[in-house]
Protein backbone atom coordinates (compact mmCIF):
# COMPACT_ATOMS: atom_id res chain seq x y z
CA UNK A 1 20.43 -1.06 -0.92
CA UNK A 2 17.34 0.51 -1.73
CA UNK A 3 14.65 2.65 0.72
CA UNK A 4 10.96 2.06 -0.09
CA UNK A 5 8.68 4.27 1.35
CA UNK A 6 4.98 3.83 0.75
CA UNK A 7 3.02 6.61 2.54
CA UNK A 8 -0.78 5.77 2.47
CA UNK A 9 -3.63 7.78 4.68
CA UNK A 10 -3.12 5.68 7.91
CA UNK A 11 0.32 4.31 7.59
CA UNK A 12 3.70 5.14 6.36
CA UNK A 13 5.65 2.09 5.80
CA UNK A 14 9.54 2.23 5.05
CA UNK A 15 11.59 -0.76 3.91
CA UNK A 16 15.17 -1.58 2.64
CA UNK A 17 15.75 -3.77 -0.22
CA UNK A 18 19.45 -5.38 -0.73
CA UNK A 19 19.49 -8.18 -3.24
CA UNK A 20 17.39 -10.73 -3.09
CA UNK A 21 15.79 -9.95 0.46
CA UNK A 22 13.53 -7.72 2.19
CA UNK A 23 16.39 -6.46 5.30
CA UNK A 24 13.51 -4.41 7.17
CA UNK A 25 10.03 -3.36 7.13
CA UNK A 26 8.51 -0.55 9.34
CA UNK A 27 5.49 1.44 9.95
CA UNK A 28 4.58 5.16 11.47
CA UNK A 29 1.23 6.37 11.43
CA UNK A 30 0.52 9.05 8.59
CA UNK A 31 1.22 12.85 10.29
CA UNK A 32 1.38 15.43 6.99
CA UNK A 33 2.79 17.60 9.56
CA UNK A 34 5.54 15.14 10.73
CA UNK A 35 9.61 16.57 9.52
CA UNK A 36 12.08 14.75 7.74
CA UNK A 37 14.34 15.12 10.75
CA UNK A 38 11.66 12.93 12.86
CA UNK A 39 11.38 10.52 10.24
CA UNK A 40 15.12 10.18 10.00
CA UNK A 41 15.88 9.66 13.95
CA UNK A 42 13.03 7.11 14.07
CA UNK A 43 14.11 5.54 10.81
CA UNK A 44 17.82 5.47 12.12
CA UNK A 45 17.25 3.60 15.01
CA UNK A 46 15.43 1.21 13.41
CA UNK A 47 18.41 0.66 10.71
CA UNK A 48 20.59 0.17 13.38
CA UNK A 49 18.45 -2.42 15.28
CA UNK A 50 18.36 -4.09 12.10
CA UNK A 51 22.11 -3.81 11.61
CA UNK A 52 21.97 -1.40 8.84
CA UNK A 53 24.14 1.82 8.40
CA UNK A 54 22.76 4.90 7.01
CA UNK A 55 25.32 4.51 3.96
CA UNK A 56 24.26 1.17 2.99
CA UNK A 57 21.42 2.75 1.27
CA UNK A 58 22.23 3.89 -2.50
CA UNK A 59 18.56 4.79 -3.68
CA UNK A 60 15.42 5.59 -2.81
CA UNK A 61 11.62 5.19 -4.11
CA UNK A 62 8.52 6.82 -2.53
CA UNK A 63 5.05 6.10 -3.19
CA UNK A 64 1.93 8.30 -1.93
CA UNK A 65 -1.48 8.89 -1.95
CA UNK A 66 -0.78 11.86 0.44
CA UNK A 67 0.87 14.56 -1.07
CA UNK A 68 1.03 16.68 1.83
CA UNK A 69 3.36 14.41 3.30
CA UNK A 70 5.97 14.43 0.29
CA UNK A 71 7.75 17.30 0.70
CA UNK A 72 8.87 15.88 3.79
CA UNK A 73 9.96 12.58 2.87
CA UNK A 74 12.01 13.33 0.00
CA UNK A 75 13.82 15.63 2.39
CA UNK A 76 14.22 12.65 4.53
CA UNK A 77 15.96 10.98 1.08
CA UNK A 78 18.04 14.13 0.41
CA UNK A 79 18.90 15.25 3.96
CA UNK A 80 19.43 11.78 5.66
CA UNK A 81 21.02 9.55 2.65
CA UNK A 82 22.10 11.83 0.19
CA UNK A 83 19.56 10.09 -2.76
CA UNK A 84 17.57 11.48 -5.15
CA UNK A 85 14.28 9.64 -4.27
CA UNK A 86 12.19 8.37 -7.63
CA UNK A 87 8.50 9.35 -6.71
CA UNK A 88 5.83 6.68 -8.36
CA UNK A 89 3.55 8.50 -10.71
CA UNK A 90 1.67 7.96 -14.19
CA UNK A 91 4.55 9.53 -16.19
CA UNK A 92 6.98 7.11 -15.53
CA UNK A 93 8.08 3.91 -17.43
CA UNK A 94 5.70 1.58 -15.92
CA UNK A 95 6.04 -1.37 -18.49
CA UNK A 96 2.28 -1.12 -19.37
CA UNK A 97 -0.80 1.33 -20.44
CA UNK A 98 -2.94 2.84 -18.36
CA UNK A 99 -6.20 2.50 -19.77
CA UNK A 100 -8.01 5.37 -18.12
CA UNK A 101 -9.39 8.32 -19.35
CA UNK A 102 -7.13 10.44 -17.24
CA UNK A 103 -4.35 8.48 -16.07
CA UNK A 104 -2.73 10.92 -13.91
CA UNK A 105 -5.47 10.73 -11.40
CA UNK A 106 -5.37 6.99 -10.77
CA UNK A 107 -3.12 6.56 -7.33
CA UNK A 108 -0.07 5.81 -7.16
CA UNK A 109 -0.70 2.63 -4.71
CA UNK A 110 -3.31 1.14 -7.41
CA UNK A 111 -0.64 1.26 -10.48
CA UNK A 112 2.12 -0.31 -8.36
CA UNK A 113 -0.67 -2.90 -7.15
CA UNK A 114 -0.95 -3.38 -11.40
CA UNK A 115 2.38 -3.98 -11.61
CA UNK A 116 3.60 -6.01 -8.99
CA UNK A 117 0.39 -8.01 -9.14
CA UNK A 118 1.11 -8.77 -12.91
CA UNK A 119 4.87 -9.77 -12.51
CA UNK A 120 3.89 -12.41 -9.66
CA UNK A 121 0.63 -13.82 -10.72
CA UNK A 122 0.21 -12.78 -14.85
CA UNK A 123 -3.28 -11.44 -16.09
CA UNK A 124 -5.90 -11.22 -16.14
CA UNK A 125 -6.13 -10.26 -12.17
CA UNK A 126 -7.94 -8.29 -9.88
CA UNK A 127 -5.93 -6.88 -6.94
CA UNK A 128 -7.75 -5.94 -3.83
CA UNK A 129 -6.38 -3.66 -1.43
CA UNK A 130 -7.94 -3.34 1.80
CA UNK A 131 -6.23 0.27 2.75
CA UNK A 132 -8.58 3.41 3.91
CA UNK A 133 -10.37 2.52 0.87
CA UNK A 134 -11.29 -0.68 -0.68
CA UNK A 135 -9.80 -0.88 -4.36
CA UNK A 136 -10.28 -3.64 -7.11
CA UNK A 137 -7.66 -3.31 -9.85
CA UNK A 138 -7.84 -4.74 -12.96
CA UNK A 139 -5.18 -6.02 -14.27
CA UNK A 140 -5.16 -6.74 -18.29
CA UNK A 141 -3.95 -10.34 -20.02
CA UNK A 142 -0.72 -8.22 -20.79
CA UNK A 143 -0.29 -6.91 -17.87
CA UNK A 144 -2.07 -3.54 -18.58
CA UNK A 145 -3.98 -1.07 -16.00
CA UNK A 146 -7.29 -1.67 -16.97
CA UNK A 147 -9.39 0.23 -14.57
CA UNK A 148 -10.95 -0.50 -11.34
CA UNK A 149 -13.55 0.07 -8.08
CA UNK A 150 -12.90 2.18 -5.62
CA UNK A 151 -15.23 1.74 -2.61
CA UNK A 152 -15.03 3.04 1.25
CA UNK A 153 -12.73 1.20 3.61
CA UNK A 154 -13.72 -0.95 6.37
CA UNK A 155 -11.99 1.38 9.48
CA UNK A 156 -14.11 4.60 7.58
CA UNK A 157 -17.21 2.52 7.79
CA UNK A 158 -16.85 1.29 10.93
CA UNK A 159 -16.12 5.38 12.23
CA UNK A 160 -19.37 6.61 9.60
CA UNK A 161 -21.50 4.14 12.05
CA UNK A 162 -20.58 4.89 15.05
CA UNK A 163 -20.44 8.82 14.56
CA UNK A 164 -23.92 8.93 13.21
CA UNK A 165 -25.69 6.64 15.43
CA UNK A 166 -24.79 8.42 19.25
CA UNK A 167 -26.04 4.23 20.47
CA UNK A 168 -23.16 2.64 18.70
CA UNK A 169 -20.22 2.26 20.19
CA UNK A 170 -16.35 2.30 18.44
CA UNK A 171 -15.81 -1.18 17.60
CA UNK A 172 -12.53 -3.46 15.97
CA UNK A 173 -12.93 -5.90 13.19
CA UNK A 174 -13.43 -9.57 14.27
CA UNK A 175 -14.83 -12.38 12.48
CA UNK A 176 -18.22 -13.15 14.39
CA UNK A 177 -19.02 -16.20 15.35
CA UNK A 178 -22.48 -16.40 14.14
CA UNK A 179 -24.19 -14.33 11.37
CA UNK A 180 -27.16 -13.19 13.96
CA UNK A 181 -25.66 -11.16 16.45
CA UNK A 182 -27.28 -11.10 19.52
CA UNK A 183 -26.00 -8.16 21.44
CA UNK A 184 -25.08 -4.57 20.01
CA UNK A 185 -21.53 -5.38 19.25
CA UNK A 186 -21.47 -9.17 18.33
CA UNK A 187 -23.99 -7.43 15.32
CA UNK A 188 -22.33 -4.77 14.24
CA UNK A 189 -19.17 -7.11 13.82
CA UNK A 190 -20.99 -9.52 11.31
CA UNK A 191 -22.65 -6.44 9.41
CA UNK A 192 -19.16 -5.54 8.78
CA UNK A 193 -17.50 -8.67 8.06
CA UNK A 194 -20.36 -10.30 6.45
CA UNK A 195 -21.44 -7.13 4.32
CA UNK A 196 -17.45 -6.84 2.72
CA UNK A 197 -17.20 -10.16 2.21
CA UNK A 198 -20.59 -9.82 0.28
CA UNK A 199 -19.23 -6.48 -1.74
CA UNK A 200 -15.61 -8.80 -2.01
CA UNK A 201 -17.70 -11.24 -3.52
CA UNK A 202 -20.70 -9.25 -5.62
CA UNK A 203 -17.48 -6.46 -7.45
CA UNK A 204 -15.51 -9.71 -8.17
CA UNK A 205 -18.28 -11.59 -9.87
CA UNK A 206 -19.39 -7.77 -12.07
CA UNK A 207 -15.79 -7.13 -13.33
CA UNK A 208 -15.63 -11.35 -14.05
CA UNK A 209 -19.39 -10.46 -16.18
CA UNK A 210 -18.18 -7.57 -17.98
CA UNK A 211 -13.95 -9.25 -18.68
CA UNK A 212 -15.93 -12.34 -20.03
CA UNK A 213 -13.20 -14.45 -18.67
CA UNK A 214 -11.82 -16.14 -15.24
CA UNK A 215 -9.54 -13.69 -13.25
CA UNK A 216 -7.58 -14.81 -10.53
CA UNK A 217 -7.97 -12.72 -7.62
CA UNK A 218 -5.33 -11.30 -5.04
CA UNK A 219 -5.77 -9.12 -1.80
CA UNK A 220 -3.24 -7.01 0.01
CA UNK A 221 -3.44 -4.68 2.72
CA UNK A 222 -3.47 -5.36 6.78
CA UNK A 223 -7.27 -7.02 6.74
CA UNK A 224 -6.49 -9.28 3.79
CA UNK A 225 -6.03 -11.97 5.69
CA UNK A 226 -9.02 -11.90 8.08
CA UNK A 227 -11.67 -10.91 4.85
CA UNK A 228 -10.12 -14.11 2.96
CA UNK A 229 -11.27 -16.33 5.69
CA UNK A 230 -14.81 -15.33 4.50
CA UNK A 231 -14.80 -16.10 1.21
CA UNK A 232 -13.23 -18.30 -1.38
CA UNK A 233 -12.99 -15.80 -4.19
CA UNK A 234 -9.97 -14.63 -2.70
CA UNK A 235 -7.34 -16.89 -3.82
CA UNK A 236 -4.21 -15.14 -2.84
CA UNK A 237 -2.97 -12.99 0.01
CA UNK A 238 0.12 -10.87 -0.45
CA UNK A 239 0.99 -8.16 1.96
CA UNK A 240 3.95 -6.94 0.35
CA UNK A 241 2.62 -6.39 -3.06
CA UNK A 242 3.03 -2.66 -2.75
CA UNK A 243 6.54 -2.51 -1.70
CA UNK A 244 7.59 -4.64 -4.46
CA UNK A 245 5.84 -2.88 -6.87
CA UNK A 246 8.13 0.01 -5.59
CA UNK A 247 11.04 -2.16 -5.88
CA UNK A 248 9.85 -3.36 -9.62
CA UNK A 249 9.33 0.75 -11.02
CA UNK A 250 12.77 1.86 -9.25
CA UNK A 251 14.55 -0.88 -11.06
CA UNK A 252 13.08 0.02 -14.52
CA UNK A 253 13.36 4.19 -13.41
CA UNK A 254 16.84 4.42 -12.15
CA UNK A 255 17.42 7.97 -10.71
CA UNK A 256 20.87 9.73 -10.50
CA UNK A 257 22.48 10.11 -7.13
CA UNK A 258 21.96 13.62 -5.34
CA UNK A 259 24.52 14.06 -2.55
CA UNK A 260 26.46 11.52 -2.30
CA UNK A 261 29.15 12.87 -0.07
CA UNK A 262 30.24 11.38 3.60
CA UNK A 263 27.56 11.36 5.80
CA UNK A 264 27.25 11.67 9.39
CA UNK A 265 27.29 8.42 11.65
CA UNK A 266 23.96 7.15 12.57
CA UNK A 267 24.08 8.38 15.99
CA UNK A 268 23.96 12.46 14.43
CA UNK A 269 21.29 14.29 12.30
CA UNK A 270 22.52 15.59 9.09
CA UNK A 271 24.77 18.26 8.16
């Protein structure tokens, strides 16, 4: 079986592949600070709710946009499962180009967007992912990285307005039921929804311009769904395209195992 772990700036998310079949998926909020040996208790007892056993898994694959946090989770692979883990970055065999002028800055989460996106839905594509930031990926007729927007999440616009204006209060994100708000809140929600659905709508129809062609468009991330009841440019949700594109780069990057002696039971911490 193999672990995917995709750390992003809110949430780390862990999963277990085995076949044909996602066996788990699970999420801790992002701590730099937080020790393999607390990610491997909590990760543990998850397996074992899941009836999973710490030697079921035979690989491992992380992803990141925090590198703070990857010394620790690669201990996690090392320490915990006795894997090597294969960390996602532009070096690797990735099956297409990156088509930037310096490829090695382009995130980690945006290239496995490219190339899970592609192997699903073909090209050209734009990928959305609604994460701390809002991204639009392009994704070339063959598959190629092609570029993209990067523009500021929804959760970091929502915490810019209410730190700079001392009348506005913290607020969730909720589809309003009206466009004209009529109270504090009831406005600030349709602002929000209203104005991403108009920057979904106004990026998507620029890259279209400048391509010269129809893209089909696909969103990820936790507010996918909710921002594609707003608009109809959005033809596809998928809020696993990360962790398969995890799946898709260990497959083509197999790694050699580290450790792999007996390990303890699930019950112990290693060594």
């Amino acid at each position: 079986m193999l672990l995917v772990i995709d750390a992003g700036n809110t949430n780390v998310v862990m999963a277990v592949h085995d076949g044909p079949e996602w066996r788990g998926t699970w999420r801790i909020a992002t701590q730099p600070q937080r020790t393999s040996d607390e990610y491997g208790v909590w990760l543990l007892t998850l397996l074992r709710e899941s009836g999973l056993r710490r030697d079921d898994i035979a690989a491992a694959v992380i992803g990141t946009v925090v590198p703070a946090a990857l010394y620790h989770l690669r201990r996690l692979c090392r320490d915990w499962f006795g894997v090597e883990p294969l960390v996602a970055r532009a070096d690797l065999d990735w099956g297409f180009q990156i088509r930037a002028d310096r490829p090695g800055e382009v995130g980690a989460d945006r290239l496995l967007n490219t190339l899970a996106g592609y192997d699903r839905y073909g090209g050209p594509l734009i990928v959305i992912d609604f994460g701390t930031a809002t991204t639009f990926d392009v994704v070339a007729e063959n598959g190629d990285y092609a570029g993209g927007v990067i523009a500021p999440g929804i959760q970091l616009s929502l915490e810019a307005l209410h730190r700079a204006a001392a009348q506005l209060p913290r607020i969730g994100i909720a589809r309003p039921q009206a466009a004209i708000g009529r109270s504090t809140i009831p406005a600030m929600q349709s602002g929000i929804f209203w104005g991403y659905v108009g920057l979904i709508e106004g990026i998507v129809s620029h890259i279209r311009g400048e391509w010269g062609s129809e893209m089909r468009v696909v969103a990820t991330g936790g507010l996918a769904p909710l921002l594609a009841e707003g608009t109809m440019v959005i033809e596809k949700t998928d809020p696993d395209l990360t962790l398969e594109g995890l799946r898709l780069l260990a497959a083509r990057n197999p790694t050699p195992v580290y450790r792999r002696t007996r390990l303890p039971d699930s019950d112990s911490a290693p060594g």
